[in-house]
PDB file of N, CA and C in Angstrom:
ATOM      1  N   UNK A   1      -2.708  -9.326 -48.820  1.00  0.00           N
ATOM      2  CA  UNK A   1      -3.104  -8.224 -47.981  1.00  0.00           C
ATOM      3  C   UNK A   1      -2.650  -8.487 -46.560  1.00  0.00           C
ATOM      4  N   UNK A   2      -2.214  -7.633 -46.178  1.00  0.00           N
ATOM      5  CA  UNK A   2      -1.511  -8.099 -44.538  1.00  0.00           C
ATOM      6  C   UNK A   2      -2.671  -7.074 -43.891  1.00  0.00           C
ATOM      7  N   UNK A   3      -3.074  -7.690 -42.363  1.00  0.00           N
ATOM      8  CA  UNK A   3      -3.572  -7.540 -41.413  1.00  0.00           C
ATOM      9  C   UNK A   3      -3.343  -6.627 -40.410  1.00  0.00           C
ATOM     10  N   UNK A   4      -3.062  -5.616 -39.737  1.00  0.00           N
ATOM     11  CA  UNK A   4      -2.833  -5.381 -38.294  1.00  0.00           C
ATOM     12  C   UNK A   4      -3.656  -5.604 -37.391  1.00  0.00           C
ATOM     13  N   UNK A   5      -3.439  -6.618 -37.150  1.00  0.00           N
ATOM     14  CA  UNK A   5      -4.507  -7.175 -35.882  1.00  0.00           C
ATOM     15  C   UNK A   5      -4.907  -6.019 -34.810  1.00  0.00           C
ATOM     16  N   UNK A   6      -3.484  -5.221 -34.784  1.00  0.00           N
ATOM     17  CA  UNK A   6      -4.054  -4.273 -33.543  1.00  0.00           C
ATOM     18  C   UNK A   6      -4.785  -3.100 -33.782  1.00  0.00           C
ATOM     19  N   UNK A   7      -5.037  -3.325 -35.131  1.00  0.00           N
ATOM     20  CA  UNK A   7      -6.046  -2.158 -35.663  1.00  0.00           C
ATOM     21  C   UNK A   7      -7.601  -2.458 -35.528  1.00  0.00           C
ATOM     22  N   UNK A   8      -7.933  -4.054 -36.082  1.00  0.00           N
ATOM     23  CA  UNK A   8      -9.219  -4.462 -36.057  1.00  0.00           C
ATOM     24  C   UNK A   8     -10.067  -3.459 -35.359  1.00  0.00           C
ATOM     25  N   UNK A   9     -11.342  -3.883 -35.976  1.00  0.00           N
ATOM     26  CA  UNK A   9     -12.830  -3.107 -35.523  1.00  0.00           C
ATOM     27  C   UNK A   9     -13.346  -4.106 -35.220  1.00  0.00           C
ATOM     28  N   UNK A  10     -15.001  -4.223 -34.262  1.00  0.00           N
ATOM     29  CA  UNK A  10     -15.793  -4.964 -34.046  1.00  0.00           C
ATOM     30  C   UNK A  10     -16.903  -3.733 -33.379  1.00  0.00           C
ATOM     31  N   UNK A  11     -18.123  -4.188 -34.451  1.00  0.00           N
ATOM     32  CA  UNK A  11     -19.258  -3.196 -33.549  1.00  0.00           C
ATOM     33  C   UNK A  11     -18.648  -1.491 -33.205  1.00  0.00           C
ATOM     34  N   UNK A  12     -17.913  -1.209 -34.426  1.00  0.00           N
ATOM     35  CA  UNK A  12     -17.485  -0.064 -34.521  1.00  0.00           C
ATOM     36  C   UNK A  12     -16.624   0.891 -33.421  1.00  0.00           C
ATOM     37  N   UNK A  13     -15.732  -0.678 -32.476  1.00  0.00           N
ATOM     38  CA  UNK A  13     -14.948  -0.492 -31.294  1.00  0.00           C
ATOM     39  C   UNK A  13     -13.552  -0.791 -31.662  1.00  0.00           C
ATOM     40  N   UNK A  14     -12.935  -0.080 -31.175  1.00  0.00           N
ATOM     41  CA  UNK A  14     -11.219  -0.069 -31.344  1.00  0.00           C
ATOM     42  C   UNK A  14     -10.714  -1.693 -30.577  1.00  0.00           C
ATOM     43  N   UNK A  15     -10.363  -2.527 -31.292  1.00  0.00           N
ATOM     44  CA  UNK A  15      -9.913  -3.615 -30.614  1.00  0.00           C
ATOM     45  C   UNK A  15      -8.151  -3.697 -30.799  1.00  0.00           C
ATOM     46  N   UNK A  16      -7.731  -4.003 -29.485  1.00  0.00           N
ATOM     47  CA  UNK A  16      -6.285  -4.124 -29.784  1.00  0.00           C
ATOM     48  C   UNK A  16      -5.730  -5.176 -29.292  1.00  0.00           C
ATOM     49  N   UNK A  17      -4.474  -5.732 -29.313  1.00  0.00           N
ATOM     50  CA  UNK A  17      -4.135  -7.367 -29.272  1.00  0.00           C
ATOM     51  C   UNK A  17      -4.098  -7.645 -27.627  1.00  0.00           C
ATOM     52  N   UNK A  18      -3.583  -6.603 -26.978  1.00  0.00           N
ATOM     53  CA  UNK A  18      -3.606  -6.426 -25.868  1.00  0.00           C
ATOM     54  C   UNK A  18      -4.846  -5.958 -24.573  1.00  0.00           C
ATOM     55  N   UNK A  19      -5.936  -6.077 -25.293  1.00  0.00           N
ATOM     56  CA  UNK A  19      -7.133  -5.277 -24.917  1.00  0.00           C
ATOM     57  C   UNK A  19      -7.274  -6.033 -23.091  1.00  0.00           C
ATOM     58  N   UNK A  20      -7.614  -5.008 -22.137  1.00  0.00           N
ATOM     59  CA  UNK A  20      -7.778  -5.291 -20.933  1.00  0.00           C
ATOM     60  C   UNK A  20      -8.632  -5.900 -20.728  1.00  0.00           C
ATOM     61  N   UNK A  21      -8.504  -7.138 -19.521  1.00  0.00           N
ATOM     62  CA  UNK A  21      -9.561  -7.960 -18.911  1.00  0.00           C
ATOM     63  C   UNK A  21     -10.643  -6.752 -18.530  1.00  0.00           C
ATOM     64  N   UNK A  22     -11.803  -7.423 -17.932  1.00  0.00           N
ATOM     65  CA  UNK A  22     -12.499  -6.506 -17.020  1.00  0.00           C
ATOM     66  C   UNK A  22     -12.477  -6.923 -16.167  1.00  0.00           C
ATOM     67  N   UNK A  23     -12.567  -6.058 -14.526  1.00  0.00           N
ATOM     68  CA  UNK A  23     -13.086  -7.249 -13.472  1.00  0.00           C
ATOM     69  C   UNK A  23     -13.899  -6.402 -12.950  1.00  0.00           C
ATOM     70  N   UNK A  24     -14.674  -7.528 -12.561  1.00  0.00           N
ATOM     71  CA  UNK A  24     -16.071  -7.214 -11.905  1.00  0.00           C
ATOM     72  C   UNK A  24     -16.013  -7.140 -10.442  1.00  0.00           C
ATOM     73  N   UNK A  25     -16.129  -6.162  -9.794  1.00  0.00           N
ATOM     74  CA  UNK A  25     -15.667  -6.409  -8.722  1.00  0.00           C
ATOM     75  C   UNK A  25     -16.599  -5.355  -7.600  1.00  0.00           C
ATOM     76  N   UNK A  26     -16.491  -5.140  -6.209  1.00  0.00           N
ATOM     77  CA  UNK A  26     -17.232  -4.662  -5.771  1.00  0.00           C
ATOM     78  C   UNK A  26     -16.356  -4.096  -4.106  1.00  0.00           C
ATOM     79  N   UNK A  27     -17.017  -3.181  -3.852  1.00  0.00           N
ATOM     80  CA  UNK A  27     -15.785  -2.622  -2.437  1.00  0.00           C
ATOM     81  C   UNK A  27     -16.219  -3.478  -1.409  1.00  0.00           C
ATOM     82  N   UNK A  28     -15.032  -3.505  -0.999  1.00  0.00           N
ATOM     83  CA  UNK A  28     -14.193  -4.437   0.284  1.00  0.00           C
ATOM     84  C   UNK A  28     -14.708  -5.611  -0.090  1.00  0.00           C
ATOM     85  N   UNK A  29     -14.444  -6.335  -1.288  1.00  0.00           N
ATOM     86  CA  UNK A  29     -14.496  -7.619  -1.470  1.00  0.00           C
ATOM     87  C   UNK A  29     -12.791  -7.921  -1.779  1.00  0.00           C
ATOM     88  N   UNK A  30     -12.227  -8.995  -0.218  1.00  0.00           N
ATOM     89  CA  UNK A  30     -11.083  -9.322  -0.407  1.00  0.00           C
ATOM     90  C   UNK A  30     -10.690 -10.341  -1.657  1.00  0.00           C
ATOM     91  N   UNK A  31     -11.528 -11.088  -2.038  1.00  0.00           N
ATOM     92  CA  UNK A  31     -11.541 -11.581  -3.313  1.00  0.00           C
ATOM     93  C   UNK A  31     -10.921 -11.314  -4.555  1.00  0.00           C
ATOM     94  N   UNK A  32     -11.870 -10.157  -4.934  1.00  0.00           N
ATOM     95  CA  UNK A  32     -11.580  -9.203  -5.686  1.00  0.00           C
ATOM     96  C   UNK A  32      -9.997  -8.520  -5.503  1.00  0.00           C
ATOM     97  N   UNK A  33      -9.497  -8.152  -4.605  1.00  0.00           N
ATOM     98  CA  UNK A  33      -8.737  -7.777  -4.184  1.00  0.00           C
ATOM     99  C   UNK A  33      -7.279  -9.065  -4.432  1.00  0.00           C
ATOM    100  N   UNK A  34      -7.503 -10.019  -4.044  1.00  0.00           N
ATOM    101  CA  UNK A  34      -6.544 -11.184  -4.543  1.00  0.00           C
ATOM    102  C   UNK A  34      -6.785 -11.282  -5.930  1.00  0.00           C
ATOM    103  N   UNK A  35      -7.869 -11.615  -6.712  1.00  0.00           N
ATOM    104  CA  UNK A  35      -7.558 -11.973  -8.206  1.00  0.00           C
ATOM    105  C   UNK A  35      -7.088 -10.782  -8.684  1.00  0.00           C
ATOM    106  N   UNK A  36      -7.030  -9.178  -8.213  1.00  0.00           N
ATOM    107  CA  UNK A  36      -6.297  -7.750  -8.863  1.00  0.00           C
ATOM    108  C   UNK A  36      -4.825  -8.434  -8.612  1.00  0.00           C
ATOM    109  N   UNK A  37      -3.921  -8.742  -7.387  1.00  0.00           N
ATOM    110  CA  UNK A  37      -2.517  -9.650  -6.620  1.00  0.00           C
ATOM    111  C   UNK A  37      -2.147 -10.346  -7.898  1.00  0.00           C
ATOM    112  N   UNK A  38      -2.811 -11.579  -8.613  1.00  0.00           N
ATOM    113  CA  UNK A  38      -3.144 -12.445  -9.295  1.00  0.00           C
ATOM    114  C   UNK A  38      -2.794 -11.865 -10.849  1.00  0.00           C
ATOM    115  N   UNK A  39      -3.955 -10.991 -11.286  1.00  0.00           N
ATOM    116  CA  UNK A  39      -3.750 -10.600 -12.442  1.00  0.00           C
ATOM    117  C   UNK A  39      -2.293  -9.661 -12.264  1.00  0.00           C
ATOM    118  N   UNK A  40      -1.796  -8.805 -11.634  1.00  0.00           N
ATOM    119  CA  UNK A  40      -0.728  -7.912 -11.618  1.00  0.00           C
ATOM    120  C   UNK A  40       0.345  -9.220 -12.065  1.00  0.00           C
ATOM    121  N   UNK A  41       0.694 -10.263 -10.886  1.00  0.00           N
ATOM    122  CA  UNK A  41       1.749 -11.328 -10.800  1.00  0.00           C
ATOM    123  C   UNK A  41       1.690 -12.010 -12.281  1.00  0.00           C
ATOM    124  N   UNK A  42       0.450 -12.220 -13.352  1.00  0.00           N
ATOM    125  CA  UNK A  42       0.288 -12.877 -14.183  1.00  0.00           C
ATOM    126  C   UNK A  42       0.794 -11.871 -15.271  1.00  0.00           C
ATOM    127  N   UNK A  43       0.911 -10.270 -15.098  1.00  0.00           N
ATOM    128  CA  UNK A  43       1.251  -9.568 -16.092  1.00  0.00           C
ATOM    129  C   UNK A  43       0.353  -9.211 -17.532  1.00  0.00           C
ATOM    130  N   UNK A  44      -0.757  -9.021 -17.027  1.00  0.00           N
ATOM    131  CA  UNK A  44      -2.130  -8.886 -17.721  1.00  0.00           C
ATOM    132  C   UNK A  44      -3.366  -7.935 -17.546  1.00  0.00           C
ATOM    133  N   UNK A  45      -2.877  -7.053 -18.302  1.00  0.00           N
ATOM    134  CA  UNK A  45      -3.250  -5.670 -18.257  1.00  0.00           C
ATOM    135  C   UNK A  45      -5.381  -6.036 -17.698  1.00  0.00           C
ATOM    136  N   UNK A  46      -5.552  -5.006 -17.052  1.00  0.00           N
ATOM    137  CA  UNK A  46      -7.193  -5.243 -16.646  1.00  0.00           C
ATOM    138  C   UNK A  46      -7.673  -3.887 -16.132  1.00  0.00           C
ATOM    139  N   UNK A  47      -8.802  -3.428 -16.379  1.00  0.00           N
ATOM    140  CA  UNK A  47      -9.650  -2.794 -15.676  1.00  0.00           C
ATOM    141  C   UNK A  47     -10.487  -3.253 -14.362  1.00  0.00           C
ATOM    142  N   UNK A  48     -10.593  -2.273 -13.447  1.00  0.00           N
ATOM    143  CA  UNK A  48     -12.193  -2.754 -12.671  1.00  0.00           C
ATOM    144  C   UNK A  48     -13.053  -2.141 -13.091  1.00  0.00           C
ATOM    145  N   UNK A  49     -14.531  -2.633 -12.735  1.00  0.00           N
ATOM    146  CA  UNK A  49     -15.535  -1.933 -12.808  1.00  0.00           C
ATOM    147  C   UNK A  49     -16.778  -2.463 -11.365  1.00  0.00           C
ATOM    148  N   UNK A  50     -16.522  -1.665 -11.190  1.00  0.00           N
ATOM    149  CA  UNK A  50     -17.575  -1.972  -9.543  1.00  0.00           C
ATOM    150  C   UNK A  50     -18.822  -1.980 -10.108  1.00  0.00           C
ATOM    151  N   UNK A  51     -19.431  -3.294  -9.622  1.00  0.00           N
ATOM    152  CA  UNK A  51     -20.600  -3.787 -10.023  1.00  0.00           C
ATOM    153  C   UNK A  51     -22.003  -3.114  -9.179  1.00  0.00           C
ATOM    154  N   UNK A  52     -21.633  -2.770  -8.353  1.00  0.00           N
ATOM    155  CA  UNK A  52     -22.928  -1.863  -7.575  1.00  0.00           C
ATOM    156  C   UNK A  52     -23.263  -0.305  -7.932  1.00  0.00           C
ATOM    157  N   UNK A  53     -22.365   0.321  -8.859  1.00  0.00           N
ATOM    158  CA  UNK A  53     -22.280   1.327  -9.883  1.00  0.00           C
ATOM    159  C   UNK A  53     -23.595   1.179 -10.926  1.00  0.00           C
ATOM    160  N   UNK A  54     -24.084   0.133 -11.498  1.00  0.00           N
ATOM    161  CA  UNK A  54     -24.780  -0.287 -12.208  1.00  0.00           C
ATOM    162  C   UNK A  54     -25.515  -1.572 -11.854  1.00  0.00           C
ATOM    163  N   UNK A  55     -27.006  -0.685 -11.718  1.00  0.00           N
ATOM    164  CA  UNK A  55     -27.884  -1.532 -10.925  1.00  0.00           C
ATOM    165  C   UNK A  55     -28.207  -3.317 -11.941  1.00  0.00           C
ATOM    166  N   UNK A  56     -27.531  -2.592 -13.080  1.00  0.00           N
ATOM    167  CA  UNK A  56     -28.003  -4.018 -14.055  1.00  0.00           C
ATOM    168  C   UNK A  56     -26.675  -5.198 -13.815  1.00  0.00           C
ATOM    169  N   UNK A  57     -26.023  -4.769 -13.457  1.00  0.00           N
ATOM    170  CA  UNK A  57     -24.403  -5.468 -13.355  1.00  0.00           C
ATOM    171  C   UNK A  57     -24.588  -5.828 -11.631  1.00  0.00           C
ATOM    172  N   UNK A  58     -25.062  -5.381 -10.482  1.00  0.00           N
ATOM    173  CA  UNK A  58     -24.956  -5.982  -9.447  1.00  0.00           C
ATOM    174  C   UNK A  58     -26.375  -7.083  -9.153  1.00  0.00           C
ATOM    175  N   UNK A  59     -27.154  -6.850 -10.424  1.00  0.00           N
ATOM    176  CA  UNK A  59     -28.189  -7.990 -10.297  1.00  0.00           C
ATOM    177  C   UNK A  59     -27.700  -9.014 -11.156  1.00  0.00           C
ATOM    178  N   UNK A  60     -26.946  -9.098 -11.918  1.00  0.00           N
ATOM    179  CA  UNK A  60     -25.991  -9.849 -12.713  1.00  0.00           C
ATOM    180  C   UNK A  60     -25.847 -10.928 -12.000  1.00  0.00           C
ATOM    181  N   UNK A  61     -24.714 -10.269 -11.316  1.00  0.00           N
ATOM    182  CA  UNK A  61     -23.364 -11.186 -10.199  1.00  0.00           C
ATOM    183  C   UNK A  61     -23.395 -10.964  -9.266  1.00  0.00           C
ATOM    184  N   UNK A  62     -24.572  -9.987  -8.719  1.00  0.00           N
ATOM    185  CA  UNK A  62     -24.637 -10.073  -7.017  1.00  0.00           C
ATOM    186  C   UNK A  62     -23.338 -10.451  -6.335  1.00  0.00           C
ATOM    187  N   UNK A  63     -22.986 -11.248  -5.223  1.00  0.00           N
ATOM    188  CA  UNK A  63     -22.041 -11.925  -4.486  1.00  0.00           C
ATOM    189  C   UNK A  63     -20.909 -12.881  -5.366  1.00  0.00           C
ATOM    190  N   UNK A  64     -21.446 -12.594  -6.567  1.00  0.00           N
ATOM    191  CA  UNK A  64     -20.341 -13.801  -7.348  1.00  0.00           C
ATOM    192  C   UNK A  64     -19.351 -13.210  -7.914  1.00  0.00           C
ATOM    193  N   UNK A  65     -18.590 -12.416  -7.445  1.00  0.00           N
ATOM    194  CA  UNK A  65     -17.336 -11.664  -7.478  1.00  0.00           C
ATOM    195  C   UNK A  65     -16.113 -12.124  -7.282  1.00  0.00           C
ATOM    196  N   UNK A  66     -14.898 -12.117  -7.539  1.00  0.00           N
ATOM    197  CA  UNK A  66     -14.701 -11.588  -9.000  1.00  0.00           C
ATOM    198  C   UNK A  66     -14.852 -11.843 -10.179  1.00  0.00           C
ATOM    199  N   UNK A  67     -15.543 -11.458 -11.359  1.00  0.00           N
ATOM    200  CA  UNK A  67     -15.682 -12.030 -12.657  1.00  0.00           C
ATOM    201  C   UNK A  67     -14.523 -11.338 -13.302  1.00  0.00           C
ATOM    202  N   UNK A  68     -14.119 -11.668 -14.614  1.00  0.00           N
ATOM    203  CA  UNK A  68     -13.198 -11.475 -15.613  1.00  0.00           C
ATOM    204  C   UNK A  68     -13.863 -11.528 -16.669  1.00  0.00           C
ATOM    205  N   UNK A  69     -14.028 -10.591 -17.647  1.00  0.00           N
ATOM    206  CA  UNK A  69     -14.690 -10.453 -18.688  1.00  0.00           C
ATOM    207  C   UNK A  69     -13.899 -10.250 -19.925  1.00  0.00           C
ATOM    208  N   UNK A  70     -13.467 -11.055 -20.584  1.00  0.00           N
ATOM    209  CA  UNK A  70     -12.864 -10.693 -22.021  1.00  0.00           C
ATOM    210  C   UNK A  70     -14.191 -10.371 -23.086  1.00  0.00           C
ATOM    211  N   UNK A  71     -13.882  -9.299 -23.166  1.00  0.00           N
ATOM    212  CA  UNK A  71     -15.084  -8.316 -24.008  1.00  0.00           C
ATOM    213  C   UNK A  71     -15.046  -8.633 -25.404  1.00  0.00           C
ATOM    214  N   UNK A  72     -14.334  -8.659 -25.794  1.00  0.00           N
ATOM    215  CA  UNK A  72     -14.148  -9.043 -27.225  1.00  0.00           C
ATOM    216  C   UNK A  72     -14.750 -10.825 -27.804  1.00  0.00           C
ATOM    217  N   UNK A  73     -14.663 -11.304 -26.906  1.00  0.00           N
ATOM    218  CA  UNK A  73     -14.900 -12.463 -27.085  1.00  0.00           C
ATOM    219  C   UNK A  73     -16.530 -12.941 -26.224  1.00  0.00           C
ATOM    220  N   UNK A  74     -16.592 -12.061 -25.438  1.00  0.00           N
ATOM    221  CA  UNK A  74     -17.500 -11.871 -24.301  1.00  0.00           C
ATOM    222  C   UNK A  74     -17.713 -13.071 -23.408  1.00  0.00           C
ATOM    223  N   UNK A  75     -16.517 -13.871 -22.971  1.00  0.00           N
ATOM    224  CA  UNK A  75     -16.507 -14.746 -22.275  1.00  0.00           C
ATOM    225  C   UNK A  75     -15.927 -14.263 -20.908  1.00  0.00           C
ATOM    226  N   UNK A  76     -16.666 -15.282 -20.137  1.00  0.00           N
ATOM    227  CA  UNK A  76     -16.533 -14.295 -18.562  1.00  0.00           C
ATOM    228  C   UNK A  76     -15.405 -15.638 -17.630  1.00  0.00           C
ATOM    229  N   UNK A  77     -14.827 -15.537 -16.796  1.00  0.00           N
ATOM    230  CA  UNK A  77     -14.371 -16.287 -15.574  1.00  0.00           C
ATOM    231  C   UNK A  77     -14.750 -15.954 -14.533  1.00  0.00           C
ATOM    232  N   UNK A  78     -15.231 -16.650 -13.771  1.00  0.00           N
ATOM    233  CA  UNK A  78     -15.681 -16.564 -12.447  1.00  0.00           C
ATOM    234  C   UNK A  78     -14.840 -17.090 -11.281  1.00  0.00           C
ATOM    235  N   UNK A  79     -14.599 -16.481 -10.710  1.00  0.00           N
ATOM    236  CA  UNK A  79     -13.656 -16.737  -9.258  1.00  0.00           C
ATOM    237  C   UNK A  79     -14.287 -17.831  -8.661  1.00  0.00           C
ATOM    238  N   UNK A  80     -13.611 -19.174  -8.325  1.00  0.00           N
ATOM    239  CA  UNK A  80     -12.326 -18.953  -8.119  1.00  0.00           C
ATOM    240  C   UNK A  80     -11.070 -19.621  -9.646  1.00  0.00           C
ATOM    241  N   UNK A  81     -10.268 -19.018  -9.359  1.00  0.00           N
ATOM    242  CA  UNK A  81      -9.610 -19.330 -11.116  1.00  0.00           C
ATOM    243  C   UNK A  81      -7.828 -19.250 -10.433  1.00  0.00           C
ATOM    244  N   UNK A  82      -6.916 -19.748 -10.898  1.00  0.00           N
ATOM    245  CA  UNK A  82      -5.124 -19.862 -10.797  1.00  0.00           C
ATOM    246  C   UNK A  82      -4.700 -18.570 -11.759  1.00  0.00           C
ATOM    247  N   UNK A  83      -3.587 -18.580 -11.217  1.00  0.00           N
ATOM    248  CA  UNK A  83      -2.643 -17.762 -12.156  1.00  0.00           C
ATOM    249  C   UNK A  83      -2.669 -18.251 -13.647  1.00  0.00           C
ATOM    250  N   UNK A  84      -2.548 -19.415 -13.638  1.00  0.00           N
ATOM    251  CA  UNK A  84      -2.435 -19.682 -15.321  1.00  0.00           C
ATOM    252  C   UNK A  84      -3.610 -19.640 -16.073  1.00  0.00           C
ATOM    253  N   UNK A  85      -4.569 -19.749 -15.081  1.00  0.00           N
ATOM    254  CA  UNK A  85      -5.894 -19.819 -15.951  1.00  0.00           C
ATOM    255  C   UNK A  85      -6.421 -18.527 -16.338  1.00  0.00           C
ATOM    256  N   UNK A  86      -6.052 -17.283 -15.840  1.00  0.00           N
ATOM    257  CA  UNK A  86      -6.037 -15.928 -16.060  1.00  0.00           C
ATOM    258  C   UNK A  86      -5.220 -15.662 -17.672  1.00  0.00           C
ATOM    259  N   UNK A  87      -3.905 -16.448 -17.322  1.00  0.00           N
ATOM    260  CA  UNK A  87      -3.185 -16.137 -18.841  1.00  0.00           C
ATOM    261  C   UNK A  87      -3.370 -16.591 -19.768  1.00  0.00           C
ATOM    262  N   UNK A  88      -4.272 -18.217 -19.499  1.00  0.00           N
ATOM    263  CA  UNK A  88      -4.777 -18.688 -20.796  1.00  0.00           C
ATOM    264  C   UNK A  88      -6.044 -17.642 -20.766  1.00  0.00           C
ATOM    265  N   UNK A  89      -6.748 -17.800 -20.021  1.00  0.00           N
ATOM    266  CA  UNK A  89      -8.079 -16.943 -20.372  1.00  0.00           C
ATOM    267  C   UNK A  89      -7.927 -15.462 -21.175  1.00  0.00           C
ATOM    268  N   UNK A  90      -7.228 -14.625 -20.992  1.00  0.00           N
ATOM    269  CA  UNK A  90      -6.105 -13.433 -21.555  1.00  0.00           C
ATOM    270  C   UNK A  90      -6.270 -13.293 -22.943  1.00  0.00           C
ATOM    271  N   UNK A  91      -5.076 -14.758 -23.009  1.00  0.00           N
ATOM    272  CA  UNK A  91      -4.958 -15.357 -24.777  1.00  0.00           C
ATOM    273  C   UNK A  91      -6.168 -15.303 -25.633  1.00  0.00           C
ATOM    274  N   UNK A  92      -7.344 -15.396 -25.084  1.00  0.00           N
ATOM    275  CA  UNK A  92      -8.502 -15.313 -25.955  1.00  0.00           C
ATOM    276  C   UNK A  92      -9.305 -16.991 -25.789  1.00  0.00           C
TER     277      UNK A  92
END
């Protein structure tokens, strides 16, 4: 039986091989703003999601911005992090 990985389900969600980071991020945090520099240069597709949007997400991570959230795996990175550690983190 062959696989398409980029088809998989989980929790009745479309998962694909390429699925976007998240970042957690919040306005006028220059931070945030370098690890977006960072992820573009690393070539690794991502969303933001502004954490003060959702009162449960800015009591989360408050000031600890930028996070990286691979959803699928639900493992997070916390700033501060390198270019490569974005692309391993990526990989899964």
């Amino acid at each position: 039986m062959v696989v398409d990985s980029a088809s998989l389900t989980c929790q009745n969600r479309q998962m694909t091989a390429n699925e976007p980071l998240v970042v957690y991020t919040r306005r006028d945090c220059h931070l945030c703003e370098l690890a977006v520099t960072m992820l573009e240069q690393a070539g690794v597709d991502w969303r933001l999601v502004d954490i003060d949007t959702d009162p449960e997400l800015a009591s989360r991570y408050g000031n600890h911005v930028p996070v990286l959230l691979h959803e699928s795996s639900g493992k997070e990175l916390f700033f501060p992090f390198k270019e490569e550690q974005i692309v391993a983190f990526a990989s899964g």
